[in-house]
C-alpha atoms as a PDB file:
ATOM      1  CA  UNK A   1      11.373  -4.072  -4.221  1.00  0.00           C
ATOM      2  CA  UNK A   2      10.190  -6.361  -7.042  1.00  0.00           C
ATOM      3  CA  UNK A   3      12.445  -4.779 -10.476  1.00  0.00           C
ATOM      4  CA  UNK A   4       9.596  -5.521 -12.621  1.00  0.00           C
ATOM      5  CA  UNK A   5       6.947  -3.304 -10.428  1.00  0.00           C
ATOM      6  CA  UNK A   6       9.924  -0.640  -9.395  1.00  0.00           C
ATOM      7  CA  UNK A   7      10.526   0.601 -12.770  1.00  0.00           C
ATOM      8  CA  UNK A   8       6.020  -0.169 -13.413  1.00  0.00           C
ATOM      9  CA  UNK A   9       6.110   3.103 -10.852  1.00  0.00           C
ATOM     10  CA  UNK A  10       9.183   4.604 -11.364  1.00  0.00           C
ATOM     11  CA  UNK A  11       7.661   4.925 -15.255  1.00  0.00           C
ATOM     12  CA  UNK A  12       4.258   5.656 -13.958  1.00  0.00           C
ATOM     13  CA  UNK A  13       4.876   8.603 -10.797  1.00  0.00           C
ATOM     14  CA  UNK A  14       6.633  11.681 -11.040  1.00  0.00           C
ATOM     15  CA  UNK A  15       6.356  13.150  -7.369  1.00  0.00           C
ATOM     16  CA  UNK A  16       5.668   9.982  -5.576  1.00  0.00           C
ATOM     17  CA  UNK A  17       7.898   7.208  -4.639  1.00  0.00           C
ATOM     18  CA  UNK A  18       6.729   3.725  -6.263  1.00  0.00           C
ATOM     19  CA  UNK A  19       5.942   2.675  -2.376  1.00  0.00           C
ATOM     20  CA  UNK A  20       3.398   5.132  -1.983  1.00  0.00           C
ATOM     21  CA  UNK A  21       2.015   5.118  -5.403  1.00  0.00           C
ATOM     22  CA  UNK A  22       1.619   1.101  -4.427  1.00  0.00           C
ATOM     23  CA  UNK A  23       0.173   1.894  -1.339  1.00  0.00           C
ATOM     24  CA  UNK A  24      -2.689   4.320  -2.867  1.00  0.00           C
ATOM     25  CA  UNK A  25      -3.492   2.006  -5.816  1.00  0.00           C
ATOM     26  CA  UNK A  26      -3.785  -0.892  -3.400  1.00  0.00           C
ATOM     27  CA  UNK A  27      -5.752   0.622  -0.768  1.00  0.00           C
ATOM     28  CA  UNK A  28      -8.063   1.851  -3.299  1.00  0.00           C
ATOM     29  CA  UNK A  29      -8.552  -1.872  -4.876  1.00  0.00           C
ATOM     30  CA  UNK A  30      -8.774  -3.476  -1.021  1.00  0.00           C
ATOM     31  CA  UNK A  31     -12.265  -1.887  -0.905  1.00  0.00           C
ATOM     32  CA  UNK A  32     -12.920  -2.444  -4.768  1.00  0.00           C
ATOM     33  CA  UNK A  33     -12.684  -6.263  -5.074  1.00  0.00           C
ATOM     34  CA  UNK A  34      -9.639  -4.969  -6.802  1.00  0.00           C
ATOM     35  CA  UNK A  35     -11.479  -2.696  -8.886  1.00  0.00           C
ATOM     36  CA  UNK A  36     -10.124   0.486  -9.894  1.00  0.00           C
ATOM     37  CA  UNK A  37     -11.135   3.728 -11.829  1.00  0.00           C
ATOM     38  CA  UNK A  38      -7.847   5.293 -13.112  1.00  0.00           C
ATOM     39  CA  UNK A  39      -9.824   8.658 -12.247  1.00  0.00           C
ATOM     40  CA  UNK A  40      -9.690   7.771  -8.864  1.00  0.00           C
ATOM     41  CA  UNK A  41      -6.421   7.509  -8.722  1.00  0.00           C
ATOM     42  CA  UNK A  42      -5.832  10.747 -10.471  1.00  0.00           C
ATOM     43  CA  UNK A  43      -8.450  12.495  -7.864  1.00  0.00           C
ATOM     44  CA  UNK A  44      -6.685  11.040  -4.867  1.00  0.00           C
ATOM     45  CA  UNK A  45      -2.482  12.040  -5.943  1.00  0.00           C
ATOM     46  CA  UNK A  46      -3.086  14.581  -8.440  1.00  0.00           C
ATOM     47  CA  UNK A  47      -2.763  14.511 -12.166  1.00  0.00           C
ATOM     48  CA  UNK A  48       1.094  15.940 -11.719  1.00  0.00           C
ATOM     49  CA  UNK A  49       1.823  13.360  -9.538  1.00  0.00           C
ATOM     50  CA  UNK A  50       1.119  10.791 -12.489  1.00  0.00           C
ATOM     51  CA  UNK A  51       2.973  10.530 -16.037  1.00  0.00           C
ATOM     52  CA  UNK A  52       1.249   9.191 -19.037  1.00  0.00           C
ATOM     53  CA  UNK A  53      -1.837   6.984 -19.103  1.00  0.00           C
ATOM     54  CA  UNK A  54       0.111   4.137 -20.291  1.00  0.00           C
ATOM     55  CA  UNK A  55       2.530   3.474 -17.692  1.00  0.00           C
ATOM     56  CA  UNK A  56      -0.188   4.287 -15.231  1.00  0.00           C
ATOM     57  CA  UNK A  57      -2.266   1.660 -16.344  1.00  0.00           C
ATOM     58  CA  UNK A  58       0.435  -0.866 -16.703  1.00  0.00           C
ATOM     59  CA  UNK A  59       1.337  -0.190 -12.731  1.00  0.00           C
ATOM     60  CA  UNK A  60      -1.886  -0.451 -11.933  1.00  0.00           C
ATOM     61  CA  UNK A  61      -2.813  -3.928 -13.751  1.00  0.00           C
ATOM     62  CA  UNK A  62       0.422  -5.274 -12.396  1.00  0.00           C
ATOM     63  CA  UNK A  63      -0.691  -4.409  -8.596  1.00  0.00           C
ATOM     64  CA  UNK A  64      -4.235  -5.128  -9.197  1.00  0.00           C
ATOM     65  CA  UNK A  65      -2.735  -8.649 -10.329  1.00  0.00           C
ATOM     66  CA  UNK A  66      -0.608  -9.179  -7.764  1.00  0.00           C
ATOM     67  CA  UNK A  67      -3.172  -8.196  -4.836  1.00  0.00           C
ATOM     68  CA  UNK A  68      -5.950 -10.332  -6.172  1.00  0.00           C
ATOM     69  CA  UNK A  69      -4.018 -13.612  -7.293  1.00  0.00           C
ATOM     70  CA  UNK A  70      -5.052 -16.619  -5.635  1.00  0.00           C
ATOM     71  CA  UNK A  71      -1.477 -17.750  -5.402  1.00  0.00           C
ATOM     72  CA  UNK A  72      -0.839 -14.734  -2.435  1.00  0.00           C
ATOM     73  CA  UNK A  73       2.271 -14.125  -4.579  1.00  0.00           C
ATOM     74  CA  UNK A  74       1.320 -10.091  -3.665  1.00  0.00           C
ATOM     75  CA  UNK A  75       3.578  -8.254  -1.560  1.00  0.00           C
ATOM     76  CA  UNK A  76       4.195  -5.115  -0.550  1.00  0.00           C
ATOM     77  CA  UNK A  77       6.470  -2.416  -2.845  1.00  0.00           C
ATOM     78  CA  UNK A  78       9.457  -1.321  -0.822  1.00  0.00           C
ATOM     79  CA  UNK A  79      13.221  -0.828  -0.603  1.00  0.00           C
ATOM     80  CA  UNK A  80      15.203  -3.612  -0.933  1.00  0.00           C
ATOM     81  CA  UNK A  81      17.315  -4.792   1.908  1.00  0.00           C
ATOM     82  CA  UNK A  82      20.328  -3.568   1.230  1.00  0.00           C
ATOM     83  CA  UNK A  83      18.762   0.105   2.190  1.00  0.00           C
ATOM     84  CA  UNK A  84      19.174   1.528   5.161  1.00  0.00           C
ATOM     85  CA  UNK A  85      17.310   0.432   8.029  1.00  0.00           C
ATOM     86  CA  UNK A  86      15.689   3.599   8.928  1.00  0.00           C
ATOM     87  CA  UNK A  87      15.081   4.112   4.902  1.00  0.00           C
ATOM     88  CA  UNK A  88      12.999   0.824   5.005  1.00  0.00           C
ATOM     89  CA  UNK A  89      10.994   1.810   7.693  1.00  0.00           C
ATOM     90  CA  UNK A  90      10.009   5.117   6.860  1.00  0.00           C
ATOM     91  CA  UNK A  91       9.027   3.583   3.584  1.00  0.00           C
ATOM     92  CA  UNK A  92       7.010   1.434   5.470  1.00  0.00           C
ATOM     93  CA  UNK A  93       5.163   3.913   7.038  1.00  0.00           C
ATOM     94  CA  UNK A  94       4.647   5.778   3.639  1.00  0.00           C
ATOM     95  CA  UNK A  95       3.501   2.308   2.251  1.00  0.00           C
ATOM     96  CA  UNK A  96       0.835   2.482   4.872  1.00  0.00           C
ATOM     97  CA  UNK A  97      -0.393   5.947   4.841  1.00  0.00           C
ATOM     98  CA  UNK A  98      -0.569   5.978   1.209  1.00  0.00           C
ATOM     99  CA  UNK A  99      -3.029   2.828   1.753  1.00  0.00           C
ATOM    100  CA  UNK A 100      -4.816   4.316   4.118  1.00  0.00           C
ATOM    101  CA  UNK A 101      -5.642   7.154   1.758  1.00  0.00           C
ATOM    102  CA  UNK A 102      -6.436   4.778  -0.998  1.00  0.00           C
ATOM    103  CA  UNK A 103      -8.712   2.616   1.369  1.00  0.00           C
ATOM    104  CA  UNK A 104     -10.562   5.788   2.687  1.00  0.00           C
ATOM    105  CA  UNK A 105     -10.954   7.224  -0.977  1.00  0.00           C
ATOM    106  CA  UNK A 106     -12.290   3.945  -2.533  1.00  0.00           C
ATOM    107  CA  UNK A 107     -14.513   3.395   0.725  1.00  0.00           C
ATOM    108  CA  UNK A 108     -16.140   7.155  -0.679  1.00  0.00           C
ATOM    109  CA  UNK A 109     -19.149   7.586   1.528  1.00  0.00           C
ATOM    110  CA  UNK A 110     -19.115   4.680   4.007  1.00  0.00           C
ATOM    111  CA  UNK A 111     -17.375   5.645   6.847  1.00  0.00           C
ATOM    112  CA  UNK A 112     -14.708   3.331   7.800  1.00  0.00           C
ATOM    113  CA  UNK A 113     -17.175   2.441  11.386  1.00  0.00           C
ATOM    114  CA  UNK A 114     -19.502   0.540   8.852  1.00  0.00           C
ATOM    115  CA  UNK A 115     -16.434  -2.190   8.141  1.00  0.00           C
ATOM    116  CA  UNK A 116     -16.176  -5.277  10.395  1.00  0.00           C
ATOM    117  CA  UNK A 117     -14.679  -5.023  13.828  1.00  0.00           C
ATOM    118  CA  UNK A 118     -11.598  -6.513  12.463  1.00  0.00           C
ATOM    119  CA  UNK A 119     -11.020  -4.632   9.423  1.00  0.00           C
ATOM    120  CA  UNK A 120     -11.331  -1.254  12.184  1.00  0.00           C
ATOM    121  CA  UNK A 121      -8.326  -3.263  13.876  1.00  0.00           C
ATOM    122  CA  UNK A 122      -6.260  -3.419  10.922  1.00  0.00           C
ATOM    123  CA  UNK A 123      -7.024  -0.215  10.203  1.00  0.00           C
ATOM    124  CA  UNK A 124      -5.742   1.471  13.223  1.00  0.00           C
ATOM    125  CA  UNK A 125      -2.523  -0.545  13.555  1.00  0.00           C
ATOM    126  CA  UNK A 126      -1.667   0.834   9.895  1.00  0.00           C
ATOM    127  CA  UNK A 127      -2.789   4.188  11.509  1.00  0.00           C
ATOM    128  CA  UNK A 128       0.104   3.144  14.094  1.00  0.00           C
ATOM    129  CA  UNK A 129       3.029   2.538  11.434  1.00  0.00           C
ATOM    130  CA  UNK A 130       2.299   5.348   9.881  1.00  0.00           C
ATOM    131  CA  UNK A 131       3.889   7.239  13.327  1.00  0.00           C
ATOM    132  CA  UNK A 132       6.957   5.007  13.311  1.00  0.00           C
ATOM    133  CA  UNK A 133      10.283   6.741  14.524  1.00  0.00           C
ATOM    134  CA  UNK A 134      12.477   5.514  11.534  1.00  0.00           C
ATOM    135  CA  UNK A 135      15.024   7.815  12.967  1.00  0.00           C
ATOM    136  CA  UNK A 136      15.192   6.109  16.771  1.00  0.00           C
ATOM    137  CA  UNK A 137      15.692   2.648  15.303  1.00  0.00           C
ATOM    138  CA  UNK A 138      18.825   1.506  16.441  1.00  0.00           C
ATOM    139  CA  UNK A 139      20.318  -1.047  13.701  1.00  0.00           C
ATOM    140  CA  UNK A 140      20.763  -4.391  15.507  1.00  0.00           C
ATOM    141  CA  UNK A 141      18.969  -7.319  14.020  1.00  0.00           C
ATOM    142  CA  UNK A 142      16.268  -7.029  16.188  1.00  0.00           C
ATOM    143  CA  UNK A 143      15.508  -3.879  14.152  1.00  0.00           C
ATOM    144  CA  UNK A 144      15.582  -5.933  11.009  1.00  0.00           C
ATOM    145  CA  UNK A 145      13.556  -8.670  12.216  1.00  0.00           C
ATOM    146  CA  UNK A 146      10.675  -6.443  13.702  1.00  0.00           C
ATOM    147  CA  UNK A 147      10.166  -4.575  10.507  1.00  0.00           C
ATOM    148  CA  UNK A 148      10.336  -7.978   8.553  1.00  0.00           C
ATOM    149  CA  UNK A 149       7.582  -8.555  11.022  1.00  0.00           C
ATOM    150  CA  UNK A 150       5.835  -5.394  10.512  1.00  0.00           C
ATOM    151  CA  UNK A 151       5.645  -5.781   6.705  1.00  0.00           C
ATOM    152  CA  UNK A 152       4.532  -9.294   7.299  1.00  0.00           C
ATOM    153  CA  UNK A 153       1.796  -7.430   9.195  1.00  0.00           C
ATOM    154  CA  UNK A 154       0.643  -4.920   6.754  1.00  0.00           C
ATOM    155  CA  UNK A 155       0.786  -7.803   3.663  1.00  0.00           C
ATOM    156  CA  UNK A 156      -1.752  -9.527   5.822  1.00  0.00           C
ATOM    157  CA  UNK A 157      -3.372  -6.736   6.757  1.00  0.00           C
ATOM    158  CA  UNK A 158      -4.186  -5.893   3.196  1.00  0.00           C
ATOM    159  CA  UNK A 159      -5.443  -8.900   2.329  1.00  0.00           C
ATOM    160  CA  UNK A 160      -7.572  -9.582   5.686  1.00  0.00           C
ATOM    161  CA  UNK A 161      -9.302  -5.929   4.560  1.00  0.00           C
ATOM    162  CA  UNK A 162      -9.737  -6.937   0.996  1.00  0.00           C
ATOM    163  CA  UNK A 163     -11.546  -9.885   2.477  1.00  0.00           C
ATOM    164  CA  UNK A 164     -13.854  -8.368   5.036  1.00  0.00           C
ATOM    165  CA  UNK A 165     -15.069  -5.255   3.242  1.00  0.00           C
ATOM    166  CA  UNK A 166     -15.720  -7.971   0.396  1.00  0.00           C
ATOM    167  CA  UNK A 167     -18.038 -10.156   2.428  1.00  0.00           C
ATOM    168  CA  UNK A 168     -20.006  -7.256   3.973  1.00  0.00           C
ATOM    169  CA  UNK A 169     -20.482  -5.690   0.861  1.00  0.00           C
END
């Protein structure tokens, strides 16, 4: 997990982790052109789920940042490697239900149908991840390499959405 973003959420979340408080915010600027209402955000996780404007806004600029920079330096918030295997992937299938949630909140009325074939794709993969069986991973380095693999995935994943519901807006 990047240290600078970690403690940006651990400052700015009280019942979330900083993975799904990343997920949300970025799912919500995907379909924003990385636009986002800090109301939004409180509507979607609660108002006790959040501390102080402040740090909340700080997270947020600092994901916004990342997720729109044209260097691609964005990347997903989650454990480090030195967690547990079956840590990592459960956060990894927070990550992506908490994006999901953002996506589908920011989208508001358009249904999810109206975004291009591939963005539906994407979509229902992260649907996928978001059933993974953290707890029947076995902890060979096959293990390590898929989920390297998976995250891999969802980072592109994010930013192929951001992309398509961009043009067909």
């Amino acid at each position: 997990m990047s240290d600078d973003l970690s403690v940006l959420a651990e400052n700015a979340a009280t019942t979330l982790s900083g993975w799904e408080l990343h997920g949300v915010v970025c799912g919500l600027a995907a379909c924003r052109s990385g636009e986002i209402a800090l109301q939004d955000l409180v509507d979607l996780v609660g108002v006790e789920a959040l501390t102080d404007q402040a740090s909340v806004e700080a997270f947020v600029g600092e994901s916004v940042a990342a997720l729109v920079a044209d260097d691609l330096s964005f990347a997903l918030l989650l454990p480090d490697d030195d967690v547990p295997l079956e840590l990592r992937m459960e956060a990894l299938a927070d990550w992506s239900g908490a994006f999901l949630a953002g996506l589908g909140a920011g989208l508001g009325s358009r249904d999810v149908s109206s975004l291009p074939e591939e963005a539906q794709e994407v979509i229902d993969d992260f649907s996928a991840i978001t059933e993974l069986d953290a707890a029947s991973a076995d902890d060979g380095e096959s293990a390590e390499t898929d989920l390297l693999q998976l995250q891999e995935f969802v980072k592109v994943g994010v930013l192929l959405i951001m992309g398509l519901v961009d043009a067909a807006e």
